[in-house]
PDB file of N, CA and C in Angstrom:
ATOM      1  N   UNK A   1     -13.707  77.636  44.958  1.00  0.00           N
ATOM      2  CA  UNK A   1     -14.081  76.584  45.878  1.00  0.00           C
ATOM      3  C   UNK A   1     -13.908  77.111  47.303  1.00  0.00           C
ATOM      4  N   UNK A   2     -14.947  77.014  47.997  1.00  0.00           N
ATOM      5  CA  UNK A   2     -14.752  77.297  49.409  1.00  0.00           C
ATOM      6  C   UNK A   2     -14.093  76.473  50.290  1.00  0.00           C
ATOM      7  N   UNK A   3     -13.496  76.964  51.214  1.00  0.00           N
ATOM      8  CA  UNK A   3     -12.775  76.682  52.169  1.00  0.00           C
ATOM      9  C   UNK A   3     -13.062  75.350  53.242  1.00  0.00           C
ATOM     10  N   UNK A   4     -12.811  74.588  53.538  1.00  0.00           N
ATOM     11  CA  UNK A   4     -13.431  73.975  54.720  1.00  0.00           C
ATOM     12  C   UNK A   4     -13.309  74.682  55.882  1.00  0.00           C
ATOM     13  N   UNK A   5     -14.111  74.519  57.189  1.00  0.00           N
ATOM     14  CA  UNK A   5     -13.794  75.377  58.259  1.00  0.00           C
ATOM     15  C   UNK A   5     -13.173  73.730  59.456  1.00  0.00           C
ATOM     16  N   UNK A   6     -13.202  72.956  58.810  1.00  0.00           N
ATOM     17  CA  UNK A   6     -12.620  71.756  59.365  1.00  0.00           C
ATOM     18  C   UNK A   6     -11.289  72.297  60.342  1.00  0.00           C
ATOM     19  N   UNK A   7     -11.370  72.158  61.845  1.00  0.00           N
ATOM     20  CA  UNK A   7     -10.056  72.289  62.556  1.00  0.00           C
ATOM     21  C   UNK A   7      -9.819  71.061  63.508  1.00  0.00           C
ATOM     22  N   UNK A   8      -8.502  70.185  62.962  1.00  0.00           N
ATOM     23  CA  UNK A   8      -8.750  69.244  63.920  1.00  0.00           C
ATOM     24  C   UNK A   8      -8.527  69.248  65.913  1.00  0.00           C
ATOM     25  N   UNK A   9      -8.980  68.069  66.114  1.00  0.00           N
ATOM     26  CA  UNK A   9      -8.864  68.093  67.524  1.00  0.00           C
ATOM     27  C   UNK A   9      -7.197  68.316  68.149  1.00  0.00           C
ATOM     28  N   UNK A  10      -6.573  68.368  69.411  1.00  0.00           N
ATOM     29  CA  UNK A  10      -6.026  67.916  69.462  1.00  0.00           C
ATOM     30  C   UNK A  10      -4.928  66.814  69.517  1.00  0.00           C
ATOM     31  N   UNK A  11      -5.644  65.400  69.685  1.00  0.00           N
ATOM     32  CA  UNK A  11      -5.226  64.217  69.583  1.00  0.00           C
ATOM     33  C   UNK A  11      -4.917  64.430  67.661  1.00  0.00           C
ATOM     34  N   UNK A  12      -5.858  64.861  66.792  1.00  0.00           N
ATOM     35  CA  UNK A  12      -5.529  64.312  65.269  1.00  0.00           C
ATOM     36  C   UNK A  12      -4.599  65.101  64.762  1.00  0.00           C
ATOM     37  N   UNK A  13      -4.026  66.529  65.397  1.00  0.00           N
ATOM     38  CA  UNK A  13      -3.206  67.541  65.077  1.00  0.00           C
ATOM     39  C   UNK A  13      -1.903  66.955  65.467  1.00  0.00           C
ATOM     40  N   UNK A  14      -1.936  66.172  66.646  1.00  0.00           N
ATOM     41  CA  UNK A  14      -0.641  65.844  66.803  1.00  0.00           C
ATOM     42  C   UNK A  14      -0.070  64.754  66.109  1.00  0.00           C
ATOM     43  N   UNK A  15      -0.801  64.090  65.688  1.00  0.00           N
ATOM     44  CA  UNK A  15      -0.906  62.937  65.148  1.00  0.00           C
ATOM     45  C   UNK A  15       0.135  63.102  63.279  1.00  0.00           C
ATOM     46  N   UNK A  16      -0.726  64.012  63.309  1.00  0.00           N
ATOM     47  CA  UNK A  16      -0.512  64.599  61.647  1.00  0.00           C
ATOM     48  C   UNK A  16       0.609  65.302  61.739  1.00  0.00           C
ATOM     49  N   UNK A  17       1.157  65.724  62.744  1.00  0.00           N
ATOM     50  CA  UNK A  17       2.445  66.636  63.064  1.00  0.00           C
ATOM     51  C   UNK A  17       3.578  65.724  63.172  1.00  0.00           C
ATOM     52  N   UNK A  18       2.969  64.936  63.943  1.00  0.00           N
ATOM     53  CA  UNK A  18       4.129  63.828  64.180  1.00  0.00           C
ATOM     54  C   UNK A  18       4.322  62.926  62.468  1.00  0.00           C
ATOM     55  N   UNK A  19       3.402  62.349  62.008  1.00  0.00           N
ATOM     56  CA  UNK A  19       3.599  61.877  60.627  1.00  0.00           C
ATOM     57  C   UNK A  19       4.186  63.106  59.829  1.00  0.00           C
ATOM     58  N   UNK A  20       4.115  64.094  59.978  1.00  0.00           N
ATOM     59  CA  UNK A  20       4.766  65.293  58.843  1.00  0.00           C
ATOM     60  C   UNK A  20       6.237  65.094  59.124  1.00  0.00           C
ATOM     61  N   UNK A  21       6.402  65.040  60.696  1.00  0.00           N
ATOM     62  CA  UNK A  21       7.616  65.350  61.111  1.00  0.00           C
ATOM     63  C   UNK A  21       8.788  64.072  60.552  1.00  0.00           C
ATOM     64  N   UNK A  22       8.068  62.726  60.431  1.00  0.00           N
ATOM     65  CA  UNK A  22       8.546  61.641  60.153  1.00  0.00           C
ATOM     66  C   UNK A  22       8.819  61.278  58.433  1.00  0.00           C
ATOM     67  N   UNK A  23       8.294  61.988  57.775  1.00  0.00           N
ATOM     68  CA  UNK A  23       8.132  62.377  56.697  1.00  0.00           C
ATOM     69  C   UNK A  23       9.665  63.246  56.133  1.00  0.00           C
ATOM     70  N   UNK A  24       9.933  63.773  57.061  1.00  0.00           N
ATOM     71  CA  UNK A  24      11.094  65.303  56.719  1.00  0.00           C
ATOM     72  C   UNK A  24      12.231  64.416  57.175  1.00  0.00           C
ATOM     73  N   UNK A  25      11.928  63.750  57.928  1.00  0.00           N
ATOM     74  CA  UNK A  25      13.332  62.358  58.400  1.00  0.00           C
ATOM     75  C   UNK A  25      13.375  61.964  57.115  1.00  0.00           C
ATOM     76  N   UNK A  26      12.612  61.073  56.734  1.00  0.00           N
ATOM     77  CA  UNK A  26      12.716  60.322  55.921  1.00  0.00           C
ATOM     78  C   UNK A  26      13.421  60.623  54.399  1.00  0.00           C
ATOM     79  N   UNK A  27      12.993  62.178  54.442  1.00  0.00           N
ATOM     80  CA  UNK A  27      13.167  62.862  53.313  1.00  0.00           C
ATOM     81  C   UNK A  27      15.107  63.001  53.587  1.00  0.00           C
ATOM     82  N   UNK A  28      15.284  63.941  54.759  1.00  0.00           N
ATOM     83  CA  UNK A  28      16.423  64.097  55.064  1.00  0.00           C
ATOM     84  C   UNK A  28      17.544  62.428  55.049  1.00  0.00           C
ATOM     85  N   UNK A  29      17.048  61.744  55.257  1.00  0.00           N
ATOM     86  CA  UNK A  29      17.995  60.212  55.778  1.00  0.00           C
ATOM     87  C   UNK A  29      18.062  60.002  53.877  1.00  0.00           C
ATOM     88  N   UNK A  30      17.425  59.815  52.867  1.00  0.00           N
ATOM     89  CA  UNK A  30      17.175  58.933  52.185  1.00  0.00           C
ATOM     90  C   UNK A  30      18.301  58.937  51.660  1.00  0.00           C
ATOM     91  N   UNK A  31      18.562  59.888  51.111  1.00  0.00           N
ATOM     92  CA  UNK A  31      20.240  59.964  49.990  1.00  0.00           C
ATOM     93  C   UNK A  31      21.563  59.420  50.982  1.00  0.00           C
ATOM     94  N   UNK A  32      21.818  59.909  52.237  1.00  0.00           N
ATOM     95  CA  UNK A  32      22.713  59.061  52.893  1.00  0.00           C
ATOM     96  C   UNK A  32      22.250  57.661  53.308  1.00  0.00           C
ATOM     97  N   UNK A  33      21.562  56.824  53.194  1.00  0.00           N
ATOM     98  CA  UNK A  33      20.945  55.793  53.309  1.00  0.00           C
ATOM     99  C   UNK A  33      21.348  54.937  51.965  1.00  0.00           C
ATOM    100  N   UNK A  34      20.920  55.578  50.874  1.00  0.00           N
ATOM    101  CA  UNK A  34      21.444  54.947  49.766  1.00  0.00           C
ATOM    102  C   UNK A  34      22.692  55.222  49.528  1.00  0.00           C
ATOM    103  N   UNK A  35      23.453  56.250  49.732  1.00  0.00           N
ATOM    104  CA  UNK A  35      24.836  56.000  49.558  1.00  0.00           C
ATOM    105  C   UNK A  35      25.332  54.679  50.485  1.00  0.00           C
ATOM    106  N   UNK A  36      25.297  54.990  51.849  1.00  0.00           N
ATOM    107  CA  UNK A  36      25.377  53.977  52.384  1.00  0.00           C
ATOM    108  C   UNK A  36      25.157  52.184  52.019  1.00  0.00           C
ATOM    109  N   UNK A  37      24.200  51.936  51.810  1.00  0.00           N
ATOM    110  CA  UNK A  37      23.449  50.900  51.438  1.00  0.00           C
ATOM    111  C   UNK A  37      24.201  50.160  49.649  1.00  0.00           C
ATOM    112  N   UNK A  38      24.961  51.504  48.492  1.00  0.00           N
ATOM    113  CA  UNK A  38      26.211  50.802  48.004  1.00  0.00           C
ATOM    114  C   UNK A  38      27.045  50.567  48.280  1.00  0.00           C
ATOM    115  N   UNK A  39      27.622  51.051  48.882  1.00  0.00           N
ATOM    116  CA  UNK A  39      28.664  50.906  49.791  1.00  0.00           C
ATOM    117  C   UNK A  39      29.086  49.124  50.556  1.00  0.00           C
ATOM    118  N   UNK A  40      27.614  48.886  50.798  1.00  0.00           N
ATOM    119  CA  UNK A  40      27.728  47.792  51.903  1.00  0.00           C
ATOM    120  C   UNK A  40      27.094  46.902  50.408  1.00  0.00           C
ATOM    121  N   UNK A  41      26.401  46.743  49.820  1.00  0.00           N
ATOM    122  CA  UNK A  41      26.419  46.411  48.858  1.00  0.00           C
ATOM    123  C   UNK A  41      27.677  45.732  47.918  1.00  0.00           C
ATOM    124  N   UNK A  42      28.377  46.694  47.292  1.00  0.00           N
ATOM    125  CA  UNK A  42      29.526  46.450  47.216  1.00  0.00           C
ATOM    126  C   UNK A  42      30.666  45.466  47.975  1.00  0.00           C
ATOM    127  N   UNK A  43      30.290  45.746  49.154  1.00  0.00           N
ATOM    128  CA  UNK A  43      30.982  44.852  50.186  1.00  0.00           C
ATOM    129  C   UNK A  43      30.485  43.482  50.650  1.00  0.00           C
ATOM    130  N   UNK A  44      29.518  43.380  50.083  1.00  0.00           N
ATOM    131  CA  UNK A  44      28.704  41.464  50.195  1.00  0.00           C
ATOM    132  C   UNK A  44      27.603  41.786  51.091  1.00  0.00           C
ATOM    133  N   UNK A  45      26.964  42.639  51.363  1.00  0.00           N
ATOM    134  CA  UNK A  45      25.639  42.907  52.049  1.00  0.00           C
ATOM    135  C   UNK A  45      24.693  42.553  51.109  1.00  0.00           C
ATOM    136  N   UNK A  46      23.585  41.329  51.441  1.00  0.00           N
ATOM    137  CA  UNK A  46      22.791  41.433  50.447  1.00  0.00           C
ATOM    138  C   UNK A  46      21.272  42.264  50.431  1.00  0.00           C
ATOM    139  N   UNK A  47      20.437  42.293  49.432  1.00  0.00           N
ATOM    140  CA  UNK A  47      19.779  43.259  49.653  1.00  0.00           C
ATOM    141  C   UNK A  47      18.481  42.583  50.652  1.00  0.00           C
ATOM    142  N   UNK A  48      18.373  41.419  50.994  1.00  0.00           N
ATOM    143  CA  UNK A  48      17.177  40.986  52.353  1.00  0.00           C
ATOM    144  C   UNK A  48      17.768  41.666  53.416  1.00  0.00           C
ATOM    145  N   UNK A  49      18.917  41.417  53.775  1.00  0.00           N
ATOM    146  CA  UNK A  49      19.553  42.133  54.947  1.00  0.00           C
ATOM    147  C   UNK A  49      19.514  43.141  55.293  1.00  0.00           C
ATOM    148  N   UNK A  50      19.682  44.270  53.979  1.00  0.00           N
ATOM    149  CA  UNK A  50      19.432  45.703  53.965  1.00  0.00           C
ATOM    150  C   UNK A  50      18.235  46.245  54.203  1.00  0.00           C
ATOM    151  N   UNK A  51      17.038  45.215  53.825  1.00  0.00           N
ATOM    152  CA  UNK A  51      15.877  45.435  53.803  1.00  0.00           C
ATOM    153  C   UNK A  51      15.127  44.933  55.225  1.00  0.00           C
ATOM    154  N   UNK A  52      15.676  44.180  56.151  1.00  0.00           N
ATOM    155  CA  UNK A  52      15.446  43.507  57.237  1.00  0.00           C
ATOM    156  C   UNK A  52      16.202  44.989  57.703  1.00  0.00           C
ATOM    157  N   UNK A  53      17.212  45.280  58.234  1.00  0.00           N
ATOM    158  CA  UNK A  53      17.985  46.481  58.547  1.00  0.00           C
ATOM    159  C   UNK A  53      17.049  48.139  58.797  1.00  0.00           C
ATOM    160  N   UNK A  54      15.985  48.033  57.535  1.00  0.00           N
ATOM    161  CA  UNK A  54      15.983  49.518  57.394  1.00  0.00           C
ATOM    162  C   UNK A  54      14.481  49.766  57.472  1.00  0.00           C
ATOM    163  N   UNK A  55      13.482  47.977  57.168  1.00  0.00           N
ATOM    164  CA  UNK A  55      12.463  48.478  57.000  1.00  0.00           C
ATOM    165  C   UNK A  55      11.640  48.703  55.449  1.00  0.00           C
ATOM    166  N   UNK A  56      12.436  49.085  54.747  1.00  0.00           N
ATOM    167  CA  UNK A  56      12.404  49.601  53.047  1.00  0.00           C
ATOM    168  C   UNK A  56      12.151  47.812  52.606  1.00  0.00           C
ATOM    169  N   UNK A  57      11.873  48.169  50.946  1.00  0.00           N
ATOM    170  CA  UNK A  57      11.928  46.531  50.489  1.00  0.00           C
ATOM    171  C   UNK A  57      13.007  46.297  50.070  1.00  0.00           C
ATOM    172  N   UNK A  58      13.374  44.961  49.312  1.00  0.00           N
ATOM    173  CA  UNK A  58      14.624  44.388  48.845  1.00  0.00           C
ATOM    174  C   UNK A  58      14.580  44.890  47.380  1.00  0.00           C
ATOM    175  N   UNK A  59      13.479  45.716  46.822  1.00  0.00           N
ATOM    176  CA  UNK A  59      13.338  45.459  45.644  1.00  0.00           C
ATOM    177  C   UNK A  59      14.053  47.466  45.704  1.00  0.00           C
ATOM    178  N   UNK A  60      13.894  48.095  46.674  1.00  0.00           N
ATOM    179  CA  UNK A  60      14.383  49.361  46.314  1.00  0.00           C
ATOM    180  C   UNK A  60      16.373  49.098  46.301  1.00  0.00           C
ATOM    181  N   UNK A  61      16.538  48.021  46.875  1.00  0.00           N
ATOM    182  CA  UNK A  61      18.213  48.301  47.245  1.00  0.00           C
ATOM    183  C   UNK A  61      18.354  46.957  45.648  1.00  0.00           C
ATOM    184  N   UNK A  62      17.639  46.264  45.654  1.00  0.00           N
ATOM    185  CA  UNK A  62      17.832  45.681  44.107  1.00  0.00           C
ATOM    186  C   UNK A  62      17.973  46.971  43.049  1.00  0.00           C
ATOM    187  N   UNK A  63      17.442  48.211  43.092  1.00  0.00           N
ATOM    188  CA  UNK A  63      17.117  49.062  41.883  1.00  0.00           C
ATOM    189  C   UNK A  63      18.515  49.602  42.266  1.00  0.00           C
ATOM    190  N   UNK A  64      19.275  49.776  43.615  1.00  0.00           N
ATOM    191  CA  UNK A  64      20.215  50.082  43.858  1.00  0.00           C
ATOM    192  C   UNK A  64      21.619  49.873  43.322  1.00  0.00           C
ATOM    193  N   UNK A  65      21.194  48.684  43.482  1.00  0.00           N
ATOM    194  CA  UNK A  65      22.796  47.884  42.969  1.00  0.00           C
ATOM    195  C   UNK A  65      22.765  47.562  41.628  1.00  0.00           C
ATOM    196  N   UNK A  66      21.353  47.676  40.753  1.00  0.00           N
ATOM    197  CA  UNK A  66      21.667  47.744  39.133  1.00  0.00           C
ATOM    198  C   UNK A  66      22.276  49.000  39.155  1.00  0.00           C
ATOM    199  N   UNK A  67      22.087  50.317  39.317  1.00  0.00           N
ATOM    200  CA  UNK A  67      21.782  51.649  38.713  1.00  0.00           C
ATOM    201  C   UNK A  67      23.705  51.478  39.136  1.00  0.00           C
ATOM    202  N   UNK A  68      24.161  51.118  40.089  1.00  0.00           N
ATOM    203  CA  UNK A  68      25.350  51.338  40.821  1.00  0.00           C
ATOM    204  C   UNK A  68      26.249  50.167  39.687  1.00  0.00           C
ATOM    205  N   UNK A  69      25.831  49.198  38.892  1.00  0.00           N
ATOM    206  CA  UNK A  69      26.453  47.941  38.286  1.00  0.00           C
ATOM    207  C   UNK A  69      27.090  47.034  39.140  1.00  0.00           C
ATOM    208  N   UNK A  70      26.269  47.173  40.355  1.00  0.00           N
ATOM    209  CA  UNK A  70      26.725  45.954  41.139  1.00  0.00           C
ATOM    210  C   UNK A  70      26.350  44.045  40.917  1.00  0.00           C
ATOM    211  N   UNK A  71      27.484  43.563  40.931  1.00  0.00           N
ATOM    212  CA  UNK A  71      26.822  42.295  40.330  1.00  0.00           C
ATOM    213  C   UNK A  71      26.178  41.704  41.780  1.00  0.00           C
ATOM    214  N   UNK A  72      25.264  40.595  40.987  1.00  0.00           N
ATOM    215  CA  UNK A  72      24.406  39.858  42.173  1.00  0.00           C
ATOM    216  C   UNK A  72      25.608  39.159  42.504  1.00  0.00           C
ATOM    217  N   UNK A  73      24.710  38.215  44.133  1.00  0.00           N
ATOM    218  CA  UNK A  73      25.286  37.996  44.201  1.00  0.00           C
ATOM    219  C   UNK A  73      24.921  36.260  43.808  1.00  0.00           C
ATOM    220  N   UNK A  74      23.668  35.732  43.361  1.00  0.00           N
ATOM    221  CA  UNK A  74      23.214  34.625  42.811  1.00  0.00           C
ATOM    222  C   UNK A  74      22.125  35.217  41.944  1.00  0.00           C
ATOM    223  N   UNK A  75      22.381  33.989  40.938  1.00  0.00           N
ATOM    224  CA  UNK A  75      21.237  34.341  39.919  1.00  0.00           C
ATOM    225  C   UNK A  75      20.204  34.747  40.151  1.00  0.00           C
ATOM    226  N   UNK A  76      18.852  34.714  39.405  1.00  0.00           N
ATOM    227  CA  UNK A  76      17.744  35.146  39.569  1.00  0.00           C
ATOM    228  C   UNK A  76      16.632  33.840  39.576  1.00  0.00           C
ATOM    229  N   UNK A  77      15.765  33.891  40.669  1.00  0.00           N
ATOM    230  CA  UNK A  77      15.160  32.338  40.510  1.00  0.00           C
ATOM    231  C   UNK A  77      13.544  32.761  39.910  1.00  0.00           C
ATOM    232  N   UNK A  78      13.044  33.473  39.561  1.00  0.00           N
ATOM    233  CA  UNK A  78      11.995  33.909  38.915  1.00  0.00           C
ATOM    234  C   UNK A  78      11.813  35.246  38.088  1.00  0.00           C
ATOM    235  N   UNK A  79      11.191  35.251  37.155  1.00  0.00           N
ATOM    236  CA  UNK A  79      11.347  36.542  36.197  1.00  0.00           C
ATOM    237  C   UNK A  79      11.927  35.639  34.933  1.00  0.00           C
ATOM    238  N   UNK A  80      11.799  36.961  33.970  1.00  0.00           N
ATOM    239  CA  UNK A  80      12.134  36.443  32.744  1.00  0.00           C
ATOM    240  C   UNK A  80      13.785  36.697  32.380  1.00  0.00           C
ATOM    241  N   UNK A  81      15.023  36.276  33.792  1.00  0.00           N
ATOM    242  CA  UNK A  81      15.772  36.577  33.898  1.00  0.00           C
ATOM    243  C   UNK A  81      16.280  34.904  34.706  1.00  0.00           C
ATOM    244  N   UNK A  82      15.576  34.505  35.098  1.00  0.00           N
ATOM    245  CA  UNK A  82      15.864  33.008  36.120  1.00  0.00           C
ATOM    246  C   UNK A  82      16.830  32.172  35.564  1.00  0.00           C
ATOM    247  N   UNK A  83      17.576  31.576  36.102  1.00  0.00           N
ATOM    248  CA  UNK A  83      18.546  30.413  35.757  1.00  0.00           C
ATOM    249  C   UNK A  83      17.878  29.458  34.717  1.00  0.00           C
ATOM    250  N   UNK A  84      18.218  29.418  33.461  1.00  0.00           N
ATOM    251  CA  UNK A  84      18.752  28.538  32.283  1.00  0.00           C
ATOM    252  C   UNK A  84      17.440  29.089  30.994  1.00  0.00           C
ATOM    253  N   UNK A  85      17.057  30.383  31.586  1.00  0.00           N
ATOM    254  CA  UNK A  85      16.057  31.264  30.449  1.00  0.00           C
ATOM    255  C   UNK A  85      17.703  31.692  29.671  1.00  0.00           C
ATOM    256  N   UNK A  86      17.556  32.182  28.353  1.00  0.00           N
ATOM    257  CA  UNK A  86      18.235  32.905  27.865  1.00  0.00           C
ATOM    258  C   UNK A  86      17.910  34.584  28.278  1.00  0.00           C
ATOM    259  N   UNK A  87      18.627  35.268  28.109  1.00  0.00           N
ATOM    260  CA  UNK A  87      18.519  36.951  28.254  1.00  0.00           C
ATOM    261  C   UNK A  87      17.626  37.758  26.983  1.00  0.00           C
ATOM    262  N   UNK A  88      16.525  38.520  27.407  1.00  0.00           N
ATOM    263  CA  UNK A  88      15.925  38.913  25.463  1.00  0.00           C
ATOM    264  C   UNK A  88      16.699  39.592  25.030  1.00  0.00           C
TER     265      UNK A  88
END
């Protein structure tokens, strides 16, 4: 397959440099972020807060605090888990 000879402009090079660069943050922050984030967890932080806080959803610091056996901190109001379903 041949090559493209595609070179971008300046404005789209920087652009893409800067998203790469934000990318390698993201990469670098994530594991201290989630340590962090049980931590406060553990400590009565709930996960909207964490998720208002960081940007991320509530549903990644939810996957958090199962994997960690953190208990909620109120039931569940939808899913096949909600207050007065039985458990399968």
């Amino acid at each position: 397959m041949a090559r493209s000879a595609y070179t971008p402009d300046d404005q789209a090079a920087q652009l893409y440099a800067r998203y790469k660069r934000a990318r390698e943050t993201e990469a670098q922050l994530k594991d201290p972020v989630r340590t962090q984030a049980a931590a406060d967890l553990r400590a009565g932080a709930t996960v909207g807060e964490l998720a208002k806080l960081t940007g991320l959803t509530a549903e990644w610091f939810r996957r958090i605090a199962r994997e960690e056996g953190i208990d909620r901190l109120r039931p569940p109001t939808v899913g096949r888990l909600k207050a007065g379903d039985e458990a399968p």
